[in-house]
C-alpha atoms as a PDB file:
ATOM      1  CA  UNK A   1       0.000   0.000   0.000  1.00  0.00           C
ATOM      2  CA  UNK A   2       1.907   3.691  -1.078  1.00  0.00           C
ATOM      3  CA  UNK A   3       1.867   5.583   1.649  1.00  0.00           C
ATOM      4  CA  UNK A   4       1.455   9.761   1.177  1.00  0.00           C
ATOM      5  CA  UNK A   5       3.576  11.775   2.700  1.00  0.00           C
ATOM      6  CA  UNK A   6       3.200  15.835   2.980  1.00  0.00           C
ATOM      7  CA  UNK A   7       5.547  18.595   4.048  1.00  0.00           C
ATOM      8  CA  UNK A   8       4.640  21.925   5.495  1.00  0.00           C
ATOM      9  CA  UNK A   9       6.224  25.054   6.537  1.00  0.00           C
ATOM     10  CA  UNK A  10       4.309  25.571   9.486  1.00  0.00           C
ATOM     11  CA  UNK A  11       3.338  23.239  12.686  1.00  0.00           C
ATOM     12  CA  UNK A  12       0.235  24.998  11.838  1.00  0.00           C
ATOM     13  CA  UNK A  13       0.077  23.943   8.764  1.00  0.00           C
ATOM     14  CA  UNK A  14       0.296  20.527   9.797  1.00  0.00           C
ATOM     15  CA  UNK A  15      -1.812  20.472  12.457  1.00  0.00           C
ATOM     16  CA  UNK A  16      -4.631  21.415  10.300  1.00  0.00           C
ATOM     17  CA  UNK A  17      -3.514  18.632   7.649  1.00  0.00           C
ATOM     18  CA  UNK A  18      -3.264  15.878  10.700  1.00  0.00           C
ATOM     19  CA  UNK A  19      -7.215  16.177  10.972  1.00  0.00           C
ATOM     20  CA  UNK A  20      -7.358  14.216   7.701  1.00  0.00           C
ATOM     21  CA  UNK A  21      -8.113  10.470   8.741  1.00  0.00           C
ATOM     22  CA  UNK A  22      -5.581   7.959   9.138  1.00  0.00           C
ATOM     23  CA  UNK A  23      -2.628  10.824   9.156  1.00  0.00           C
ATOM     24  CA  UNK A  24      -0.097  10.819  11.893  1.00  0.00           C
ATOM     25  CA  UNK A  25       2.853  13.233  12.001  1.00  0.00           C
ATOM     26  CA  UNK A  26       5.965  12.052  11.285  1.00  0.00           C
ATOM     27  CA  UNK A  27       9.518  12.981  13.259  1.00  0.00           C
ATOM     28  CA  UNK A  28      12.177  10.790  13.130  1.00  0.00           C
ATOM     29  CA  UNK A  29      10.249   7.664  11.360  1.00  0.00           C
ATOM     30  CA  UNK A  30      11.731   5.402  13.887  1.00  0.00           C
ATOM     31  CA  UNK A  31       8.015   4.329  15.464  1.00  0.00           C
ATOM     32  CA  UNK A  32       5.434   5.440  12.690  1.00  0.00           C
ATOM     33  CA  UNK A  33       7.038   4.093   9.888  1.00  0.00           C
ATOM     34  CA  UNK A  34       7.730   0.596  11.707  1.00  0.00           C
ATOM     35  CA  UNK A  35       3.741   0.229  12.709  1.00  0.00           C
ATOM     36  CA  UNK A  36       3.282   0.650   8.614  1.00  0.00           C
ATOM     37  CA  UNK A  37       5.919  -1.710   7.618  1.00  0.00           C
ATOM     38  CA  UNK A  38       4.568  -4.015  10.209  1.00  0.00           C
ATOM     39  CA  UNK A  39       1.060  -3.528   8.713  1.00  0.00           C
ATOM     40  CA  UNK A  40      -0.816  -1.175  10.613  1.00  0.00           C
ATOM     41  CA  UNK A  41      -4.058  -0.645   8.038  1.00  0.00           C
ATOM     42  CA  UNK A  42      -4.912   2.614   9.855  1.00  0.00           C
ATOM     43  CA  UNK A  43      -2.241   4.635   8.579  1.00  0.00           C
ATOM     44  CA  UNK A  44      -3.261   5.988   5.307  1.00  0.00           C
ATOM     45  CA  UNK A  45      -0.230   8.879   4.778  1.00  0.00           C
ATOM     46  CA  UNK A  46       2.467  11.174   6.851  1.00  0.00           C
ATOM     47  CA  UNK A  47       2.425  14.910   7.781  1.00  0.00           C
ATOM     48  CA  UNK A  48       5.330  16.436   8.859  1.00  0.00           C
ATOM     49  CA  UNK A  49       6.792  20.057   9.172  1.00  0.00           C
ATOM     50  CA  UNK A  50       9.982  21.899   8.549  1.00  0.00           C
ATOM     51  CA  UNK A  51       9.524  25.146  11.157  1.00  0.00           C
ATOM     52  CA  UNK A  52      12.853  26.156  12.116  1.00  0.00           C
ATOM     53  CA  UNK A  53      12.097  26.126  15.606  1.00  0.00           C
ATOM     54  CA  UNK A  54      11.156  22.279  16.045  1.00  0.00           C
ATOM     55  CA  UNK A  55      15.531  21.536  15.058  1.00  0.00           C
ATOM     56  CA  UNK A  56      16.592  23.954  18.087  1.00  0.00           C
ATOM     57  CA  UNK A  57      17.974  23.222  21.251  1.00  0.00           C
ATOM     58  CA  UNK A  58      18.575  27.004  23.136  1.00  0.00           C
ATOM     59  CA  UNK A  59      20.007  27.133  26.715  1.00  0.00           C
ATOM     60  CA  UNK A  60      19.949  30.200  28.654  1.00  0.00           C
ATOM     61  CA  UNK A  61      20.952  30.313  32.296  1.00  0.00           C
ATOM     62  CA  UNK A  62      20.732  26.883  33.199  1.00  0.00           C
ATOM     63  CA  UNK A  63      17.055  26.641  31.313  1.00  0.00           C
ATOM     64  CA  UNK A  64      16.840  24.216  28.557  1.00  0.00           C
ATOM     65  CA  UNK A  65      14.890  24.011  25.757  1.00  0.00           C
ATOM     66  CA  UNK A  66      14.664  21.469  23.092  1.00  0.00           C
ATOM     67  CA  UNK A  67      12.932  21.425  19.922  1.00  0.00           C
ATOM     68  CA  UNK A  68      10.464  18.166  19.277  1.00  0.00           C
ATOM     69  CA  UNK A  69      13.025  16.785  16.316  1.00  0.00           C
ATOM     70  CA  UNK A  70      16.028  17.734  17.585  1.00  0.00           C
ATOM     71  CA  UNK A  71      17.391  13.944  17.679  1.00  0.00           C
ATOM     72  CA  UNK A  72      19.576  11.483  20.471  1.00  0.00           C
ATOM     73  CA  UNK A  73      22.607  12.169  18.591  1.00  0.00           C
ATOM     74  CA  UNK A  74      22.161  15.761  18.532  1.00  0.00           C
ATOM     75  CA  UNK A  75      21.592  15.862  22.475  1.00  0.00           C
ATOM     76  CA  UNK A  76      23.975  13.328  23.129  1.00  0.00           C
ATOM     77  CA  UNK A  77      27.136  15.170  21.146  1.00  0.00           C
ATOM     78  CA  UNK A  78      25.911  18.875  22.647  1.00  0.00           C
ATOM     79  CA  UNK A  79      28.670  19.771  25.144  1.00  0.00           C
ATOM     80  CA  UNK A  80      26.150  21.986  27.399  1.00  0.00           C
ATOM     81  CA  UNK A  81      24.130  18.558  27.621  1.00  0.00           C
ATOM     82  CA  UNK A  82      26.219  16.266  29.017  1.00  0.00           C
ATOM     83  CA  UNK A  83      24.687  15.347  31.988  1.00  0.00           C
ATOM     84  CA  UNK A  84      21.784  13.297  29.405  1.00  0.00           C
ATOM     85  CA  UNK A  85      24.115  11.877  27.203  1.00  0.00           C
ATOM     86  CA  UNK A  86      23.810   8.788  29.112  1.00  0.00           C
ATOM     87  CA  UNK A  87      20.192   9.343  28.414  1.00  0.00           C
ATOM     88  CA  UNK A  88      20.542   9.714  24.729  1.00  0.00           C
ATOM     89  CA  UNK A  89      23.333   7.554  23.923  1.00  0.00           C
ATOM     90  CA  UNK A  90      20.723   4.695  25.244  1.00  0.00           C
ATOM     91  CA  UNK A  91      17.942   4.411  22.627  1.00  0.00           C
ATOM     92  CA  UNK A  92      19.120   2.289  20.269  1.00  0.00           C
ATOM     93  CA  UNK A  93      22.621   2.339  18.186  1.00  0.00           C
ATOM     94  CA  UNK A  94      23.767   4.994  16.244  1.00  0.00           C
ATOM     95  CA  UNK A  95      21.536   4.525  13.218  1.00  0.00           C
ATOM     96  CA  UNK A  96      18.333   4.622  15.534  1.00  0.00           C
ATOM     97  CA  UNK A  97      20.081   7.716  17.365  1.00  0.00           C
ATOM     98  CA  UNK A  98      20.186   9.695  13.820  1.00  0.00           C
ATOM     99  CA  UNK A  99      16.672   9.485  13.179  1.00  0.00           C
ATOM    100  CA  UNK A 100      14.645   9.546  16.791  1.00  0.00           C
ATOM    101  CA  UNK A 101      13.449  12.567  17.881  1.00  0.00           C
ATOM    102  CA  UNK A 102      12.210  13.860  21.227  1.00  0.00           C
ATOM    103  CA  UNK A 103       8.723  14.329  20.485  1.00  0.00           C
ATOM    104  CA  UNK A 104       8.492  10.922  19.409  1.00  0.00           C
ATOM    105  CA  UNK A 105      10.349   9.500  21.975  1.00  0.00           C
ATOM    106  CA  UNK A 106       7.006  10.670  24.361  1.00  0.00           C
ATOM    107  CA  UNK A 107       5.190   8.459  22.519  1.00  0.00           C
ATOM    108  CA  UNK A 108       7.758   5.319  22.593  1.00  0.00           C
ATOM    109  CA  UNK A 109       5.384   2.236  24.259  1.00  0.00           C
ATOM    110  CA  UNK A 110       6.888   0.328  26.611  1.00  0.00           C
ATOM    111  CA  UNK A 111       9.550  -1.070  26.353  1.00  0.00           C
ATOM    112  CA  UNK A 112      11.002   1.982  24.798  1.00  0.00           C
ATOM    113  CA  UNK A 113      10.734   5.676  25.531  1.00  0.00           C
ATOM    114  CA  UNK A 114      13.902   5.542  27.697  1.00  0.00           C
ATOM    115  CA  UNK A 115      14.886   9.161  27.140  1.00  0.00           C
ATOM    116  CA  UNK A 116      11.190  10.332  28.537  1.00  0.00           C
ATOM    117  CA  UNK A 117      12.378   8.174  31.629  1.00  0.00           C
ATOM    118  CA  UNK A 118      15.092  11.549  32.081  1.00  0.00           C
ATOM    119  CA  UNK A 119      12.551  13.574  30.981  1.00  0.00           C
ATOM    120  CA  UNK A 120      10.245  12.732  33.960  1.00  0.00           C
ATOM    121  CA  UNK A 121      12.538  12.716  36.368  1.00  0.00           C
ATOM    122  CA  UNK A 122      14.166  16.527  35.725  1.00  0.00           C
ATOM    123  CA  UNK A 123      10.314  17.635  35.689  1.00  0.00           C
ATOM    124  CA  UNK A 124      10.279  18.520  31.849  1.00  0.00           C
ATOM    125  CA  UNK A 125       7.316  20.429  30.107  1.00  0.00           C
ATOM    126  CA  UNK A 126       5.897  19.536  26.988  1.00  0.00           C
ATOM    127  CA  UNK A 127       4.824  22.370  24.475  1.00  0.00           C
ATOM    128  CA  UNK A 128       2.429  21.430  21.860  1.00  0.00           C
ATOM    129  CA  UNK A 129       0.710  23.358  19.564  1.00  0.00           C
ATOM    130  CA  UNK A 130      -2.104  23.804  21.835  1.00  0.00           C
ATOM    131  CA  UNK A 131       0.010  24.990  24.768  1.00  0.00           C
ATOM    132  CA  UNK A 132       2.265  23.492  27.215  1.00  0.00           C
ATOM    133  CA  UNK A 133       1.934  20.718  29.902  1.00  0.00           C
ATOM    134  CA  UNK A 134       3.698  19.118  32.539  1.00  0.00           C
ATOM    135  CA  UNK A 135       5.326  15.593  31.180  1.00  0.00           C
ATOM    136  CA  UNK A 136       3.256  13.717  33.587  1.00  0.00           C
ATOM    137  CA  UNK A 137       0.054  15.124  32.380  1.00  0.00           C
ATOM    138  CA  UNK A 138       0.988  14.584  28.960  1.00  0.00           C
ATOM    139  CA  UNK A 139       2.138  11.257  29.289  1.00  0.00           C
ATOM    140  CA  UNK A 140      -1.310  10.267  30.969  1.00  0.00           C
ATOM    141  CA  UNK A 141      -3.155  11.258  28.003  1.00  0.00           C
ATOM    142  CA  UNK A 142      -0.788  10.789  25.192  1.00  0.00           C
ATOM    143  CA  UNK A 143      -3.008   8.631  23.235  1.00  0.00           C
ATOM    144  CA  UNK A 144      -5.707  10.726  23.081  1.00  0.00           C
ATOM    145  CA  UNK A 145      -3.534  13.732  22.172  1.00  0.00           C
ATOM    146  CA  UNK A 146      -3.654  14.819  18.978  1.00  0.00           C
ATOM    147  CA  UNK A 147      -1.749  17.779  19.672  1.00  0.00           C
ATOM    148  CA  UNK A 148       1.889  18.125  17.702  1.00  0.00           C
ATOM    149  CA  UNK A 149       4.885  17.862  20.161  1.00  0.00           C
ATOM    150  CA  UNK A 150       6.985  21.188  19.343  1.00  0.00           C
ATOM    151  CA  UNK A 151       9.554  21.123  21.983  1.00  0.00           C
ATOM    152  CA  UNK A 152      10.216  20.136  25.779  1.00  0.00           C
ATOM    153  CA  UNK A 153      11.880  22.200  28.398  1.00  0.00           C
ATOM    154  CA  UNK A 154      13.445  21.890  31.658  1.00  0.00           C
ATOM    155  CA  UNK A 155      16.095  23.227  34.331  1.00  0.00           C
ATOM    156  CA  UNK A 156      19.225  21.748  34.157  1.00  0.00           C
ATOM    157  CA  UNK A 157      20.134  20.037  37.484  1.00  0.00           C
ATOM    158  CA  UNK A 158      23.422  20.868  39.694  1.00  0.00           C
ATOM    159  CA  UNK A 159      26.727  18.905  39.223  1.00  0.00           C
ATOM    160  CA  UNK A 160      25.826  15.669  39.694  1.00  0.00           C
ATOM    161  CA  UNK A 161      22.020  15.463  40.702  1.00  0.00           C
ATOM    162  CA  UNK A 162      21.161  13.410  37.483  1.00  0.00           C
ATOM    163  CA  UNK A 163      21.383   9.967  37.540  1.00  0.00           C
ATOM    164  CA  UNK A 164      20.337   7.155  34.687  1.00  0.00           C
ATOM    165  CA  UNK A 165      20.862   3.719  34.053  1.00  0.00           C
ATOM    166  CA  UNK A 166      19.279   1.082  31.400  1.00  0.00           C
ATOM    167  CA  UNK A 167      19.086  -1.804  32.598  1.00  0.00           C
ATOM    168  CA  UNK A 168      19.148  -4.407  29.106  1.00  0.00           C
ATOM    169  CA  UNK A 169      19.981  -8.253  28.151  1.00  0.00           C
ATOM    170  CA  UNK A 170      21.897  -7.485  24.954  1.00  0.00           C
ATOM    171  CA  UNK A 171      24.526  -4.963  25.441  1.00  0.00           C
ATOM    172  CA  UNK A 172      25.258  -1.921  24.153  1.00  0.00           C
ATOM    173  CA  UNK A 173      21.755  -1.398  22.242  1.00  0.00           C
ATOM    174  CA  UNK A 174      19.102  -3.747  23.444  1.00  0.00           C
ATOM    175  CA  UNK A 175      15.731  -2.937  24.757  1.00  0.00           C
ATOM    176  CA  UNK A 176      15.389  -1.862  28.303  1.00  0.00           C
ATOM    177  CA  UNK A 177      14.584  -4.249  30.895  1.00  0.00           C
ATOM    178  CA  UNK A 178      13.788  -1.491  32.974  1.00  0.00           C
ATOM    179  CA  UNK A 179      15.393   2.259  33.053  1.00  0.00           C
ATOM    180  CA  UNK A 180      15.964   4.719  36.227  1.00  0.00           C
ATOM    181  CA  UNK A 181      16.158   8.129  36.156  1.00  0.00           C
ATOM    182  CA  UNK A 182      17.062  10.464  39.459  1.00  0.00           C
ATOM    183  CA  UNK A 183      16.888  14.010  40.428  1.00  0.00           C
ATOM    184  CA  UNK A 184      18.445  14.380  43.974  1.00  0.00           C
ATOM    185  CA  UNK A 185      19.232  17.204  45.773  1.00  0.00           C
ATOM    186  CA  UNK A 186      21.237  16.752  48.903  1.00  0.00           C
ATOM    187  CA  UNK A 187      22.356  19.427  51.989  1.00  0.00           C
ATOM    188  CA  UNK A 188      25.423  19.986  52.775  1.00  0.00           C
ATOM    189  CA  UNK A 189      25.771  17.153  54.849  1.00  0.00           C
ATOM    190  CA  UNK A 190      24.579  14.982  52.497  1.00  0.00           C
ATOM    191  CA  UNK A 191      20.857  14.625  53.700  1.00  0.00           C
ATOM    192  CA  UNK A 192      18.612  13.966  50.481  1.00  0.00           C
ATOM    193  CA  UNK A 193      16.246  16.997  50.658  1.00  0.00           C
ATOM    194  CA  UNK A 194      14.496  16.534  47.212  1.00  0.00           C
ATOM    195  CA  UNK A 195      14.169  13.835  45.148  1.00  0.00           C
ATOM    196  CA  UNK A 196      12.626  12.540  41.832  1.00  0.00           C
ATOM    197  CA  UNK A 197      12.634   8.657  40.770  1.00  0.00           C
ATOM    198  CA  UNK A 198      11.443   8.194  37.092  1.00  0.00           C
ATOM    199  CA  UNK A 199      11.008   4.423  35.704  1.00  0.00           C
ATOM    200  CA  UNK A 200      11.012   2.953  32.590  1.00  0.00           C
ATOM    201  CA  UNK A 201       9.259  -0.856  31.754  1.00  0.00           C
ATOM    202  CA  UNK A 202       7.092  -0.163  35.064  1.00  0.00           C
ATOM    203  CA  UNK A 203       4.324   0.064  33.471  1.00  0.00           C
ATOM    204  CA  UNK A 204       2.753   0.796  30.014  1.00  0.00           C
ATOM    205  CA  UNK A 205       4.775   4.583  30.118  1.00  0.00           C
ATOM    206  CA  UNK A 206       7.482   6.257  32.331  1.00  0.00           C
ATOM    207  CA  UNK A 207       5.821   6.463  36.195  1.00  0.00           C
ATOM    208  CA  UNK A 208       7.184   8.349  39.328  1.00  0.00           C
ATOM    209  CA  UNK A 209       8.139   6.024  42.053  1.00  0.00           C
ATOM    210  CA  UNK A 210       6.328   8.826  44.403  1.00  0.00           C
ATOM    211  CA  UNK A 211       6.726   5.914  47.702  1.00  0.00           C
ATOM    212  CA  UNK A 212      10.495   5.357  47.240  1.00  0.00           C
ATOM    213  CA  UNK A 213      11.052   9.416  46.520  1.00  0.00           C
ATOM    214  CA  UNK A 214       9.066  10.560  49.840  1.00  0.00           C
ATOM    215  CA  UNK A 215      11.578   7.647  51.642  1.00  0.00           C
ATOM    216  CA  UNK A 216      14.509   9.313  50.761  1.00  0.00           C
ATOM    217  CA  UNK A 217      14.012  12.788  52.198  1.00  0.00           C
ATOM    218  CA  UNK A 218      16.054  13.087  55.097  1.00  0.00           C
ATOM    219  CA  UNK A 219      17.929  10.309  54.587  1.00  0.00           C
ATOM    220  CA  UNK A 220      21.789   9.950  53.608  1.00  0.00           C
ATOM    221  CA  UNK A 221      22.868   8.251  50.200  1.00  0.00           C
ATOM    222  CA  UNK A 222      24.093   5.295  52.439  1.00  0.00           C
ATOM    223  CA  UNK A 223      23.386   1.631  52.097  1.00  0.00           C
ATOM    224  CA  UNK A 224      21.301   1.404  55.217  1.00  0.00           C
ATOM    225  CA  UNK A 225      20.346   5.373  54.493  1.00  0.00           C
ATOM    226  CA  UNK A 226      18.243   3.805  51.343  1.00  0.00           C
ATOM    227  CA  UNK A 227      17.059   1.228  52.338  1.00  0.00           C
ATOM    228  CA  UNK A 228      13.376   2.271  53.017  1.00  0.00           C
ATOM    229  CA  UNK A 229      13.280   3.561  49.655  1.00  0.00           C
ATOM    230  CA  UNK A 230      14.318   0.865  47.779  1.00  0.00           C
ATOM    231  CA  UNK A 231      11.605  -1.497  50.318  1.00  0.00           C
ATOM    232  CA  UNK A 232       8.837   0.177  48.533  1.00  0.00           C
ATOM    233  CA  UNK A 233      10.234   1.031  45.037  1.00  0.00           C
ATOM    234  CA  UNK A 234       7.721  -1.225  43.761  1.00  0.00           C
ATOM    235  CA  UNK A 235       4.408   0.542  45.303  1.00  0.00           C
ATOM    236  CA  UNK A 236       2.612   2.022  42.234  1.00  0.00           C
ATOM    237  CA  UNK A 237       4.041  -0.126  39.901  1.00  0.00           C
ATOM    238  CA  UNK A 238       2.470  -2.422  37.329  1.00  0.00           C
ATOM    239  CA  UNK A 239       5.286  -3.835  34.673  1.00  0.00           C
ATOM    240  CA  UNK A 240       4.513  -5.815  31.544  1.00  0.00           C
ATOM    241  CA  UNK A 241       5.672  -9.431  30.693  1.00  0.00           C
ATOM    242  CA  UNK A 242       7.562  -9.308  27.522  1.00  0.00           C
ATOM    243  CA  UNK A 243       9.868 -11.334  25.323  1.00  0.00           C
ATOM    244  CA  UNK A 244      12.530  -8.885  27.105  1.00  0.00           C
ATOM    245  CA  UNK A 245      11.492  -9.562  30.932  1.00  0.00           C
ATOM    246  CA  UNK A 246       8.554 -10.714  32.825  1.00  0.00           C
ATOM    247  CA  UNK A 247       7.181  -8.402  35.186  1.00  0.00           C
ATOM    248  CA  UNK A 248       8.342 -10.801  38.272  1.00  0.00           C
ATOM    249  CA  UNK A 249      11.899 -10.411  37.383  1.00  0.00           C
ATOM    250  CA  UNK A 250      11.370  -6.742  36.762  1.00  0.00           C
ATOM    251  CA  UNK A 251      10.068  -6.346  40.087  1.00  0.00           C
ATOM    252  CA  UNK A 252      12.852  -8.349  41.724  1.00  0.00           C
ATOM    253  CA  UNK A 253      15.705  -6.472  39.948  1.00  0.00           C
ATOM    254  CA  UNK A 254      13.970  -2.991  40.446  1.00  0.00           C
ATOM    255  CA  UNK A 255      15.348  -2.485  43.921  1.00  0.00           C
ATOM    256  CA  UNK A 256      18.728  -3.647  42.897  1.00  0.00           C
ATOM    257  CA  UNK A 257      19.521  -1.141  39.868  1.00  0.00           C
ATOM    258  CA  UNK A 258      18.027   1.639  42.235  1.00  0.00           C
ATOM    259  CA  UNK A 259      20.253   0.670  45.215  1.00  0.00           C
ATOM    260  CA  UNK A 260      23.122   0.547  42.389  1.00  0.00           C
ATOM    261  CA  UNK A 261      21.912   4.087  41.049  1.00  0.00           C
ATOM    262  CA  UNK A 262      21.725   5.826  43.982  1.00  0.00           C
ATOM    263  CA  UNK A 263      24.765   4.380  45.362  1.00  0.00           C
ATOM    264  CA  UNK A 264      26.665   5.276  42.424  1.00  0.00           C
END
């Protein structure tokens, strides 16, 4: 089946265009252009747009903005975001990394989307053309969302208050078994007094692990100092079984990677 595909100038130019039945934008390819190889029936043609802005990243006193296709190898190559090359550099290999975008990493189904993991935890915004959102309100409803995914922002963390692992069976580029992402802010003698815990493979999209981050505050990044978090890392949680993992061994190694992470 020939599939259409139409460029515009304007996202609002192809917003209008997406309205047509069985359209869906297209960024990078990497997840779109799979489900119609694979024979998805309900995709009748591609929309995508060339505005400028979408191909940006702009930082500006410690404030971070990204544009929707800006890529993984773009982010993971840009010296001023170093701290999520770890981030980037794990979706895929290098010819996945040229094509996959940010705003279609949002939509990744588990058991991908592990750069929205990093996105959760650092607290990122999503702009759309119909206005802007906090990630976890976006990611609740990103099915129903018609909206096109024009950039993401967020505040770049201190020295060393990012965190992210992959956890995967086939190294360096296979699918997540699960993926951690932390935000921690300590005092100065190193009691945790803010934290954010993103997972990946949890559940059918990136969830906080809201039990294990209220157990860290006032505690010290110590083994026995984490140890109430990582007892209830699994409250709120809901992973699939896959050909990757099945959710019982997700939930037994979930306490170990974090423990691992936080440790680190």
């Amino acid at each position: 089946m020939a599939l259409a595909l139409q460029t515009f100038p304007t996202v609002e130019d192809a917003g209008a265009a997406l309205k047509a039945a069985g359209t869906r934008y297209l960024g990078g390819g990497t997840l779109v252009v799979r489900a119609a190889n694979e024979g998805d029936v309900s995709i009748s043609g591609f929309i995508r747009s060339t505005e400028p802005a979408l191909s940006i990243i702009r930082i500006s006193g410690g404030e971070v903005r990204i544009g929707a296709s800006v890529t993984m190898a773009a982010i993971a190559r840009h010296p001023d975001l170093a701290p999520l090359a770890h981030a980037a550099r794990a979706v895929g290999g290098p010819a996945i990394r040229n094509m996959a975008t940010v705003g279609g990493n949002l939509f990744a189904p588990t058991p991908y989307g592990d750069f929205t993991v990093a996105l959760l935890a650092l607290d990122a915004t999503v702009t759309t053309d119909y206005g802007e959102l906090p990630i976890e309100t976006f990611l609740a409803k990103r099915e129903s969302n018609h909206a096109i995914v024009t950039a993401v922002g967020f505040t770049l963390p201190k020295e060393g208050g990012f965190r992210f692992l992959k956890q995967s069976r086939v190294k360096p580029k296979g699918v997540a078994v699960l993926s951690i992402a932390t935000v921690l802010e300590q005092a100065q003698d190193g009691t945790v007094t803010s934290a954010r815990i993103a997972l990946g493979c949890m559940a059918d999209r990136p969830i906080r692990a809201r039990a294990a981050e209220k157990a860290l505050i006032g505690r010290k990044l110590t083994a026995d100092g984490i140890a109430p978090a990582l007892a209830v890392a699994h409250d709120g949680t809901s992973p699939p079984t896959d050909p990757i993992a099945s959710a019982w061994y997700r939930n037994e190694v979930l306490p170990v990677h974090l423990g691992r992470l936080l440790l680190a």
